[in-house]
PDB file of N, CA and C in Angstrom:
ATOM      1  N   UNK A   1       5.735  -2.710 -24.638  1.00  0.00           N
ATOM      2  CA  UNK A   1       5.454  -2.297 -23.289  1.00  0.00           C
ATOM      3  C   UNK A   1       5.174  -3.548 -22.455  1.00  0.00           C
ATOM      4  N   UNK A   2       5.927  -3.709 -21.056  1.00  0.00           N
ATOM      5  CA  UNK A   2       5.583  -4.661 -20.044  1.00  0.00           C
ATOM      6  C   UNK A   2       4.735  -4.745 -18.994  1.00  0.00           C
ATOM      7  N   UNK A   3       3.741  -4.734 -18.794  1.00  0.00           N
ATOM      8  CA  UNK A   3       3.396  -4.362 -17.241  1.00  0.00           C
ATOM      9  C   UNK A   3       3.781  -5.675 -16.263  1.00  0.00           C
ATOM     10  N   UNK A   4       3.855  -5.012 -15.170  1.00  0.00           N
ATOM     11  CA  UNK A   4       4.005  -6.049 -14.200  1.00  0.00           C
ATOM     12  C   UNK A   4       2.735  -6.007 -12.546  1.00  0.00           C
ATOM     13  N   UNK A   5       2.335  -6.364 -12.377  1.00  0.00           N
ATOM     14  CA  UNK A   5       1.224  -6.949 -11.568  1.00  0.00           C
ATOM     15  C   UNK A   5       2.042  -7.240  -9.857  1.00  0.00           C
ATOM     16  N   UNK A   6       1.845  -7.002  -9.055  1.00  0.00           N
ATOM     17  CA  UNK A   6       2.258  -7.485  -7.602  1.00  0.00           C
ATOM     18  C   UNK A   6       1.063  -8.387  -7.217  1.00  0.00           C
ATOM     19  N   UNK A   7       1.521  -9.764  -6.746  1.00  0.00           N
ATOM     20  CA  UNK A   7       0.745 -10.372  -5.729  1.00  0.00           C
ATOM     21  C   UNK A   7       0.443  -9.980  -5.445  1.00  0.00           C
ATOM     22  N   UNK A   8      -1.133 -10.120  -4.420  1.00  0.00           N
ATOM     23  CA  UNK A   8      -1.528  -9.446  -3.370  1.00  0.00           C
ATOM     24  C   UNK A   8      -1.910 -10.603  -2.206  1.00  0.00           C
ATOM     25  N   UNK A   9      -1.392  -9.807  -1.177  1.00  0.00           N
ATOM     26  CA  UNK A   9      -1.351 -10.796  -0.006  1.00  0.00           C
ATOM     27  C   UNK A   9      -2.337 -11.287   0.282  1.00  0.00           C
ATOM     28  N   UNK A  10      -3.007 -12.484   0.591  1.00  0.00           N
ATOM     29  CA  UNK A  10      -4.520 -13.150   0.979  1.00  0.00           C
ATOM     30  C   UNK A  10      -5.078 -13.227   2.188  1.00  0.00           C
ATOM     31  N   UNK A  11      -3.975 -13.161   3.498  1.00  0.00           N
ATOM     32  CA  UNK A  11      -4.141 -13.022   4.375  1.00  0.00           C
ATOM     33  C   UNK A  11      -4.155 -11.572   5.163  1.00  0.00           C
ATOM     34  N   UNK A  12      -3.714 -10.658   4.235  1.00  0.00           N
ATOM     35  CA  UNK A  12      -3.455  -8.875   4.568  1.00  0.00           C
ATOM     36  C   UNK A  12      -4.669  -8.379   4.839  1.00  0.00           C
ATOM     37  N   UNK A  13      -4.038  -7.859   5.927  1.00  0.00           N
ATOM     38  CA  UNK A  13      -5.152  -6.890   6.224  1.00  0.00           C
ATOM     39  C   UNK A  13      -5.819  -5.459   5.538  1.00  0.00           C
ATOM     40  N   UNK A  14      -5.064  -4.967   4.862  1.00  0.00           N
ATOM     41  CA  UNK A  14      -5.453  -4.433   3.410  1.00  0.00           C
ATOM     42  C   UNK A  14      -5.534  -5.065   2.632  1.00  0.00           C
ATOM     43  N   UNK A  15      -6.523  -5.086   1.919  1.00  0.00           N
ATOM     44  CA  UNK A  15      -7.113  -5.526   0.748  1.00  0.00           C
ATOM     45  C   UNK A  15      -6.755  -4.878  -0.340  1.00  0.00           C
ATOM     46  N   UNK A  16      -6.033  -4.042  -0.194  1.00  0.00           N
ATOM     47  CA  UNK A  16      -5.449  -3.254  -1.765  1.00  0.00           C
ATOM     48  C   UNK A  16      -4.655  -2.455  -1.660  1.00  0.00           C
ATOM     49  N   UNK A  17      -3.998  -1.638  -2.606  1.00  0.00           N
ATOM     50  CA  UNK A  17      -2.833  -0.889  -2.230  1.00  0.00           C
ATOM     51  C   UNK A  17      -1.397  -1.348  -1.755  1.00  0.00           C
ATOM     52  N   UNK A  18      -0.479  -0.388  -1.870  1.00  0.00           N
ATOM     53  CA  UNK A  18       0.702  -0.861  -1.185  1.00  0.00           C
ATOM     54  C   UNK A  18       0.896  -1.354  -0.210  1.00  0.00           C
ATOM     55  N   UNK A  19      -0.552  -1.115   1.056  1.00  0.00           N
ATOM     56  CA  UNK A  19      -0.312  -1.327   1.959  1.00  0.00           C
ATOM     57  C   UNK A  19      -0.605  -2.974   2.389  1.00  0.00           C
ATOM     58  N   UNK A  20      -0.861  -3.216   1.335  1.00  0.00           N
ATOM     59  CA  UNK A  20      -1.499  -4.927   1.289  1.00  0.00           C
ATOM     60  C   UNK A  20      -0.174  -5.607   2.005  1.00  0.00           C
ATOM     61  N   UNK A  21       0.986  -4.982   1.207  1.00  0.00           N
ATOM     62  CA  UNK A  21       2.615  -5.566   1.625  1.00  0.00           C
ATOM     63  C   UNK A  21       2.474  -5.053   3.087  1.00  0.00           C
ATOM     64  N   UNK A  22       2.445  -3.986   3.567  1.00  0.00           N
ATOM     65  CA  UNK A  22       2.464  -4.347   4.963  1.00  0.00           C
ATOM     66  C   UNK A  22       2.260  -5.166   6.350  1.00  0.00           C
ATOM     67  N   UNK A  23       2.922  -5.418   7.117  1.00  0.00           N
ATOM     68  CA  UNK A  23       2.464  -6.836   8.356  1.00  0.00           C
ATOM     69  C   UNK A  23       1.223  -6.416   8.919  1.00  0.00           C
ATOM     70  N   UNK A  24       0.219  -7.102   9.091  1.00  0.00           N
ATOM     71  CA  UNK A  24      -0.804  -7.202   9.728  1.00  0.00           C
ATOM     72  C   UNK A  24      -0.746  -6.557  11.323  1.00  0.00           C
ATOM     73  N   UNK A  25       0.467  -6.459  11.637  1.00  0.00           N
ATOM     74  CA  UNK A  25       0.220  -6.226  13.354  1.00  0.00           C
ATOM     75  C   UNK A  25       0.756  -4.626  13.464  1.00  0.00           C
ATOM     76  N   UNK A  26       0.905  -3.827  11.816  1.00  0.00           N
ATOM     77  CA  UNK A  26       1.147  -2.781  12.584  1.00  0.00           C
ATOM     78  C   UNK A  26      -0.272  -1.577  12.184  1.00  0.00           C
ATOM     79  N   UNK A  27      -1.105  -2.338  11.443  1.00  0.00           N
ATOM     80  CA  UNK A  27      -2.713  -1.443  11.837  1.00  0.00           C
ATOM     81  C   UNK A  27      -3.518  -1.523  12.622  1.00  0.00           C
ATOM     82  N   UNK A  28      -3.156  -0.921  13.929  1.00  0.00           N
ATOM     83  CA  UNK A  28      -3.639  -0.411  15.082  1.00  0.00           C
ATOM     84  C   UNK A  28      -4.860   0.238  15.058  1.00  0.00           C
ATOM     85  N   UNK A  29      -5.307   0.338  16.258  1.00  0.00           N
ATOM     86  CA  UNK A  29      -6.613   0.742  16.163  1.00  0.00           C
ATOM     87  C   UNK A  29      -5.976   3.117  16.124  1.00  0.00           C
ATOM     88  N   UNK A  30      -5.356   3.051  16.007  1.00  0.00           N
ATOM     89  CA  UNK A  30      -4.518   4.201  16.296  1.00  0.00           C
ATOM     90  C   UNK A  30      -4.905   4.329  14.939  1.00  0.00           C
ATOM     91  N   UNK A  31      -4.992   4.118  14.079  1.00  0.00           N
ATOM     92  CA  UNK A  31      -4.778   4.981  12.847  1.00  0.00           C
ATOM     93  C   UNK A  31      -6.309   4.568  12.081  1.00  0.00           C
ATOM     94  N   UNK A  32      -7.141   4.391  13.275  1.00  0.00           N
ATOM     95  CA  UNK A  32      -8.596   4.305  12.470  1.00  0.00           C
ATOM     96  C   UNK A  32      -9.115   5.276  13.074  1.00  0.00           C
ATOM     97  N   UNK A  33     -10.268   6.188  12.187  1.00  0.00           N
ATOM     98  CA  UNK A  33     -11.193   7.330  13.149  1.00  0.00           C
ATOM     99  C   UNK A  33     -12.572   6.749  12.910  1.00  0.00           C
ATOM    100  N   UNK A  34     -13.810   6.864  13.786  1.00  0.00           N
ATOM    101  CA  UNK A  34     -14.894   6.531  13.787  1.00  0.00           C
ATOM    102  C   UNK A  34     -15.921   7.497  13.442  1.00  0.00           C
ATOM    103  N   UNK A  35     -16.700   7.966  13.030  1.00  0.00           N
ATOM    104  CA  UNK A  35     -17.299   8.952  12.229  1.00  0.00           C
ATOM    105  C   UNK A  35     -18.853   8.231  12.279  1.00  0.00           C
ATOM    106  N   UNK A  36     -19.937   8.855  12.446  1.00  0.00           N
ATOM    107  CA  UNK A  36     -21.274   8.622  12.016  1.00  0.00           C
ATOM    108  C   UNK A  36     -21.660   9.403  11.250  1.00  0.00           C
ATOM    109  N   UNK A  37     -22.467   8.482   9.918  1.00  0.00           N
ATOM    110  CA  UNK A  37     -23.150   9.259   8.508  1.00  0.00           C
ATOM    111  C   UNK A  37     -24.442   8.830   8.834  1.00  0.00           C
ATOM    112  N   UNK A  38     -24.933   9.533   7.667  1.00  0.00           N
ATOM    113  CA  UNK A  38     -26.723   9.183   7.966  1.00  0.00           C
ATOM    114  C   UNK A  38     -26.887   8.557   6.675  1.00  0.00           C
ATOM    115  N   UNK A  39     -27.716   7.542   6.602  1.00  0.00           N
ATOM    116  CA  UNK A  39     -27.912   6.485   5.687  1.00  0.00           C
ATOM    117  C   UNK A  39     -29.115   7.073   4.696  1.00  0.00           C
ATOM    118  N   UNK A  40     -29.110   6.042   3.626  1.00  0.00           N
ATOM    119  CA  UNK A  40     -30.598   7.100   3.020  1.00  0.00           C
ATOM    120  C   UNK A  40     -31.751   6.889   3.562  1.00  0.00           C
ATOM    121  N   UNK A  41     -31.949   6.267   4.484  1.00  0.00           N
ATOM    122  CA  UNK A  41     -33.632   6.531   5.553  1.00  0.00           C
ATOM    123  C   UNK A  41     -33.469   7.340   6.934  1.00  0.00           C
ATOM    124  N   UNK A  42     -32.094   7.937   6.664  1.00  0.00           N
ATOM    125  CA  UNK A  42     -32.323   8.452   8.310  1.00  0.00           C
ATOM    126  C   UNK A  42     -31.625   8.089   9.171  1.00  0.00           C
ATOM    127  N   UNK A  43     -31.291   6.419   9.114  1.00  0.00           N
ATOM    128  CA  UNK A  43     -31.020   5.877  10.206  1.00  0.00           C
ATOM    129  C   UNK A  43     -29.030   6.055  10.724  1.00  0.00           C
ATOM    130  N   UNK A  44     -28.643   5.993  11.748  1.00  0.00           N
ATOM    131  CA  UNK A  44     -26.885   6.929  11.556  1.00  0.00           C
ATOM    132  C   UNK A  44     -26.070   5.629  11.257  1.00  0.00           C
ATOM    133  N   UNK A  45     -25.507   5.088  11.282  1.00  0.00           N
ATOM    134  CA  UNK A  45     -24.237   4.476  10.538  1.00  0.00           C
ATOM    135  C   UNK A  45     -22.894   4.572  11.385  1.00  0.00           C
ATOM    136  N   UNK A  46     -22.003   4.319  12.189  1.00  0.00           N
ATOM    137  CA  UNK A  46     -20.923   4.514  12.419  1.00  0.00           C
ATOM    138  C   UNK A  46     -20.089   3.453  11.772  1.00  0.00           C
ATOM    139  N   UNK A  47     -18.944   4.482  11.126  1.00  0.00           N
ATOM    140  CA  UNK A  47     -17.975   3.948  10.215  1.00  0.00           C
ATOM    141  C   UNK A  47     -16.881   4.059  10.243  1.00  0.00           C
ATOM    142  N   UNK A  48     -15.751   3.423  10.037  1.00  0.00           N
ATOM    143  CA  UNK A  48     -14.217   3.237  10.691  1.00  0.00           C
ATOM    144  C   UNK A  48     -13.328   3.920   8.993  1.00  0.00           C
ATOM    145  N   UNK A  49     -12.645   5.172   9.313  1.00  0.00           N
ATOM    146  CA  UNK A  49     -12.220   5.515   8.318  1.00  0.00           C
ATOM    147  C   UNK A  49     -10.766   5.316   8.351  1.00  0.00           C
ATOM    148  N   UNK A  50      -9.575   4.609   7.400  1.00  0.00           N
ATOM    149  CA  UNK A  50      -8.254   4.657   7.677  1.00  0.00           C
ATOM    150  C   UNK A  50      -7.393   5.609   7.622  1.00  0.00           C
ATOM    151  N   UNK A  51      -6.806   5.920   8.225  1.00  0.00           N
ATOM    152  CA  UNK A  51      -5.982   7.311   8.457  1.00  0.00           C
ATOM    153  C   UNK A  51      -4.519   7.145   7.216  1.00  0.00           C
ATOM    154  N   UNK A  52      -4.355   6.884   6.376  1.00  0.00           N
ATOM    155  CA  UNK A  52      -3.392   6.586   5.629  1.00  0.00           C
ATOM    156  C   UNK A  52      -2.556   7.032   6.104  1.00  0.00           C
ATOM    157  N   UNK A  53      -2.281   9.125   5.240  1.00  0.00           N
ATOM    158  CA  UNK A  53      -1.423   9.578   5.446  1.00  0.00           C
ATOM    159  C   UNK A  53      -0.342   9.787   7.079  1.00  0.00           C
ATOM    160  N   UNK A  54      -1.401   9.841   7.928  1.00  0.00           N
ATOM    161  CA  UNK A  54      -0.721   9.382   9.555  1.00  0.00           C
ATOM    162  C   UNK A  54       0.217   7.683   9.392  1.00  0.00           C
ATOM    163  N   UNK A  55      -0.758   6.581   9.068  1.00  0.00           N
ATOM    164  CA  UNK A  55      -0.119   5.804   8.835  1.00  0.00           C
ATOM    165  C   UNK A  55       1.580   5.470   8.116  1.00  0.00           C
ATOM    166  N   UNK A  56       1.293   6.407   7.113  1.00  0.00           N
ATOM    167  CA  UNK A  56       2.468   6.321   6.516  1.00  0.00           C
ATOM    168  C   UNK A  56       3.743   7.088   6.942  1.00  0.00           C
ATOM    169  N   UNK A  57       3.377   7.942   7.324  1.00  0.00           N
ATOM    170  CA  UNK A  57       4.089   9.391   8.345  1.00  0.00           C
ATOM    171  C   UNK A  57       4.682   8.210   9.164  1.00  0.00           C
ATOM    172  N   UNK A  58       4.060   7.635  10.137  1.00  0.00           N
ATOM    173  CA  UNK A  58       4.413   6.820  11.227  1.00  0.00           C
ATOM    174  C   UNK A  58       5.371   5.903  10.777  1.00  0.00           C
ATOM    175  N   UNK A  59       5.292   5.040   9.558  1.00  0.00           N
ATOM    176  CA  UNK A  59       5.895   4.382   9.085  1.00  0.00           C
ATOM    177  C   UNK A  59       7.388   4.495   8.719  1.00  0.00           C
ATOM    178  N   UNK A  60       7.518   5.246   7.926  1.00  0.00           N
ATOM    179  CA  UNK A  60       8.110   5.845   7.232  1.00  0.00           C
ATOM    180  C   UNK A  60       9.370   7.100   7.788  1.00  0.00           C
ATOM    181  N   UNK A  61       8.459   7.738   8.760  1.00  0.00           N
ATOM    182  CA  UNK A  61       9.327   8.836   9.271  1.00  0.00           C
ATOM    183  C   UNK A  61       9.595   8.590  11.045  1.00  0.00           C
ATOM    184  N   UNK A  62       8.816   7.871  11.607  1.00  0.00           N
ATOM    185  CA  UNK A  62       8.827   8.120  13.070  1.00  0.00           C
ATOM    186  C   UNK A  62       9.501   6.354  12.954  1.00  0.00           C
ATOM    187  N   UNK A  63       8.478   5.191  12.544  1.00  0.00           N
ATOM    188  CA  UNK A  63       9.370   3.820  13.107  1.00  0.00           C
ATOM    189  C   UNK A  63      10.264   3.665  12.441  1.00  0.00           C
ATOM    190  N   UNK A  64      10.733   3.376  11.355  1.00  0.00           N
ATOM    191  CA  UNK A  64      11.802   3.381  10.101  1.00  0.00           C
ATOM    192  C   UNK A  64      12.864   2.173  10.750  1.00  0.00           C
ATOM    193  N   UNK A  65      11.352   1.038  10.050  1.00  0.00           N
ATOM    194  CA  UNK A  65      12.414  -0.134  11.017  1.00  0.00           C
ATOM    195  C   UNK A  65      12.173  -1.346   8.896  1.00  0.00           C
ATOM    196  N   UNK A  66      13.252  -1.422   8.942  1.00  0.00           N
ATOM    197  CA  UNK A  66      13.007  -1.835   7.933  1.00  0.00           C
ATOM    198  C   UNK A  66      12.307  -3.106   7.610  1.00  0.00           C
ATOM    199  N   UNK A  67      12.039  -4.182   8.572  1.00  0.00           N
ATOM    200  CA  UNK A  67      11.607  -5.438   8.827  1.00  0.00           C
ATOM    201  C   UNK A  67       9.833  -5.287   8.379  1.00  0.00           C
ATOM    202  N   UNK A  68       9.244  -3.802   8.622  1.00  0.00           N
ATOM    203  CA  UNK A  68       8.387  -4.111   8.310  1.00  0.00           C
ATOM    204  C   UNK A  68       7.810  -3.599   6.508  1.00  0.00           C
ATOM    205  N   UNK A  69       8.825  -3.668   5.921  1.00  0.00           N
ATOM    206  CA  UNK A  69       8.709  -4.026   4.343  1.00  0.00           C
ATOM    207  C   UNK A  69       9.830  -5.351   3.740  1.00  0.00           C
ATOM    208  N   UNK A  70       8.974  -6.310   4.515  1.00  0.00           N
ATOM    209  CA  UNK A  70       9.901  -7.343   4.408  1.00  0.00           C
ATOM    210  C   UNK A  70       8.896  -8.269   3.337  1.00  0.00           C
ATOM    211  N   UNK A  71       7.726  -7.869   3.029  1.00  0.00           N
ATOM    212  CA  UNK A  71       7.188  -8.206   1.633  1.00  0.00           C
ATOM    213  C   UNK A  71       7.278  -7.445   0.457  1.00  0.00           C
ATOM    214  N   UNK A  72       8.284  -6.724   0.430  1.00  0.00           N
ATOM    215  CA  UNK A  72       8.111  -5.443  -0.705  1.00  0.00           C
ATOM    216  C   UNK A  72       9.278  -6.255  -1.378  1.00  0.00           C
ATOM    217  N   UNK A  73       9.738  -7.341  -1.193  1.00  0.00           N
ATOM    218  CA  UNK A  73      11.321  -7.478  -1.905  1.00  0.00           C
ATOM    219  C   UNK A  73      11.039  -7.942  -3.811  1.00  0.00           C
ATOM    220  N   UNK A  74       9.804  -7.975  -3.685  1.00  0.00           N
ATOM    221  CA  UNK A  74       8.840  -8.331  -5.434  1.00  0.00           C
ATOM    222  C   UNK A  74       9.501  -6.662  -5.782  1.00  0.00           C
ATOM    223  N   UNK A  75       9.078  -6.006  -5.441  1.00  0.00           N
ATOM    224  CA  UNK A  75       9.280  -4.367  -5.580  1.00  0.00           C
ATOM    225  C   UNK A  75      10.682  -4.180  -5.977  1.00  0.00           C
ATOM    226  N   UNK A  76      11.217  -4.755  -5.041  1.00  0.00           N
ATOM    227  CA  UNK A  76      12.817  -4.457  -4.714  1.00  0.00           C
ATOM    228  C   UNK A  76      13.604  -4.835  -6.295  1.00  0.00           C
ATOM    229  N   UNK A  77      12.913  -6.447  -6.616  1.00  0.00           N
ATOM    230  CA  UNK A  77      13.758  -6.804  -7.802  1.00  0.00           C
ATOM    231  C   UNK A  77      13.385  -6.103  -8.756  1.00  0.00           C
ATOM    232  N   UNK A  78      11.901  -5.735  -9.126  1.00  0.00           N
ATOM    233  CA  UNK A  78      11.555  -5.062 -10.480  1.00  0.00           C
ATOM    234  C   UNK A  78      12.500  -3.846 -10.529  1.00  0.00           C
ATOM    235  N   UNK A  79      12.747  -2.930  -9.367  1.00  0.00           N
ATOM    236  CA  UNK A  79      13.539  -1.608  -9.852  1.00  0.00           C
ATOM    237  C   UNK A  79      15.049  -2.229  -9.813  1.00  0.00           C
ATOM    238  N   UNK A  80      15.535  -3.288  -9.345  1.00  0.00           N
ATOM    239  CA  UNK A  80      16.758  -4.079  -9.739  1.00  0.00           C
ATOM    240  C   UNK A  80      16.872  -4.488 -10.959  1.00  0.00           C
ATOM    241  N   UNK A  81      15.870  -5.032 -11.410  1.00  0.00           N
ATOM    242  CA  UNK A  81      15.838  -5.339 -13.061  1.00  0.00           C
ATOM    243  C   UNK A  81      16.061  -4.433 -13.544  1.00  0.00           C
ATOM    244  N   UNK A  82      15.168  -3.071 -13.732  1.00  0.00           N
ATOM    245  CA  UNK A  82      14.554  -1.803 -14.192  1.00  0.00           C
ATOM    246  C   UNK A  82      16.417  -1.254 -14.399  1.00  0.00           C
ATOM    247  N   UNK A  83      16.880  -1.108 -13.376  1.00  0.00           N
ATOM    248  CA  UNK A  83      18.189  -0.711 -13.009  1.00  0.00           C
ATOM    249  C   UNK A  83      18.969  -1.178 -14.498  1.00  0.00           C
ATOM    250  N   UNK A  84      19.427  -2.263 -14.103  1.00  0.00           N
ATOM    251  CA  UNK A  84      19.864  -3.696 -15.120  1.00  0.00           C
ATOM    252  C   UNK A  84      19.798  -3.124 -16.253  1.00  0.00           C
ATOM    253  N   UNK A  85      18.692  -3.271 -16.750  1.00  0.00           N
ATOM    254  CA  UNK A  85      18.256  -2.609 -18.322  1.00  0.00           C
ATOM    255  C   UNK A  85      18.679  -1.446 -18.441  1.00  0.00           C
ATOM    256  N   UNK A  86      18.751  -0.760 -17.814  1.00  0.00           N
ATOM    257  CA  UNK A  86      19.034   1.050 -18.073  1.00  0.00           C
ATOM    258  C   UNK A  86      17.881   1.673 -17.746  1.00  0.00           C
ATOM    259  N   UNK A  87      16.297   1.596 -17.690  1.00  0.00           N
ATOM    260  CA  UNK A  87      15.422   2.026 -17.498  1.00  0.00           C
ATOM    261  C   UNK A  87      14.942   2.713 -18.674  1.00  0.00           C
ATOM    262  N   UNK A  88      15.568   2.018 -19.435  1.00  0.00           N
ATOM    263  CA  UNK A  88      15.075   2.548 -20.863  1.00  0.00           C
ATOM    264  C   UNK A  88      13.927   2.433 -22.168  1.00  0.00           C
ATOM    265  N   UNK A  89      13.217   3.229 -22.201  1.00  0.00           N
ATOM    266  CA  UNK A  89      11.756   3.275 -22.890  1.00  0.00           C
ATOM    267  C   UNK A  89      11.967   3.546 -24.958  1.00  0.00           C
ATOM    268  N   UNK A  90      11.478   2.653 -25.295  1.00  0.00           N
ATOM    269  CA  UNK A  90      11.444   3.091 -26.851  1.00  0.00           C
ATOM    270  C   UNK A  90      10.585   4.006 -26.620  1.00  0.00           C
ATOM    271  N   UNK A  91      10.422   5.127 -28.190  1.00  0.00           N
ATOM    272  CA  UNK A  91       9.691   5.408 -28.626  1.00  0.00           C
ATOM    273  C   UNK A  91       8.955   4.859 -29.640  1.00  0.00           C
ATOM    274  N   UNK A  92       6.996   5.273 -29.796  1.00  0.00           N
ATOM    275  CA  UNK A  92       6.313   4.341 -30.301  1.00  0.00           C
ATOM    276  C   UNK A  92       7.080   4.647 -32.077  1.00  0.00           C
ATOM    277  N   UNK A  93       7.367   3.504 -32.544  1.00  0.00           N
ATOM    278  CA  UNK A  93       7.779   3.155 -33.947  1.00  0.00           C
ATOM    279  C   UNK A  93       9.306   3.292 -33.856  1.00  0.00           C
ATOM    280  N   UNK A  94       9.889   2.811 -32.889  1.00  0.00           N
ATOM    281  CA  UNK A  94      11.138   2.156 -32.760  1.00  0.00           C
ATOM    282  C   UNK A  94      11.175   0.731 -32.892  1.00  0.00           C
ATOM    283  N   UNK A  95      12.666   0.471 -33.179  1.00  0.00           N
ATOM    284  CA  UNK A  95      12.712  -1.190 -33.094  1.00  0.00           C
ATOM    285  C   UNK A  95      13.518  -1.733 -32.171  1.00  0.00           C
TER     286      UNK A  95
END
């Protein structure tokens, strides 16, 4: 078995996830909601929650500009490789 690991971008504005590959200029303040919790003394908290699934909707179905998965091309080769090989898995106690 291989695993394979993606960079993660250092300068991204996600810190994790797929969306790490995404450009920095298209998380808008549009796809954050602001919400106040109450802390454990009481005191309220306002907190910025990310709207993913909108995000991705937007992405994906409404801009569908391909430039902005122009860091995904790590992605691109592994299922090019994957391809290559056949995509083919032993079973455990094969040779």
């Amino acid at each position: 078995m291989k695993v394979r690991c993606l960079k993660q971008r250092s300068d991204a504005k996600a810190k994790k996830g797929i969306e790490n590959l995404i450009p920095n200029e298209l998380f808008t303040k549009d796809f954050y909601t602001k919400k106040t919790v109450e802390g454990d003394y009481g005191e309220e908290k306002e907190i910025e929650n990310f709207e993913k699934t909108d995000f991705c909707k937007w992405i994906c179905e409404e801009r569908r500009n391909a430039n902005d998965f122009i860091h995904f091309e790590e992605i691109v080769d592994i299922l090019k490789l994957l391809k290559k090989s056949g995509g083919t898995r032993r079973k455990l106690g094969d040779k």
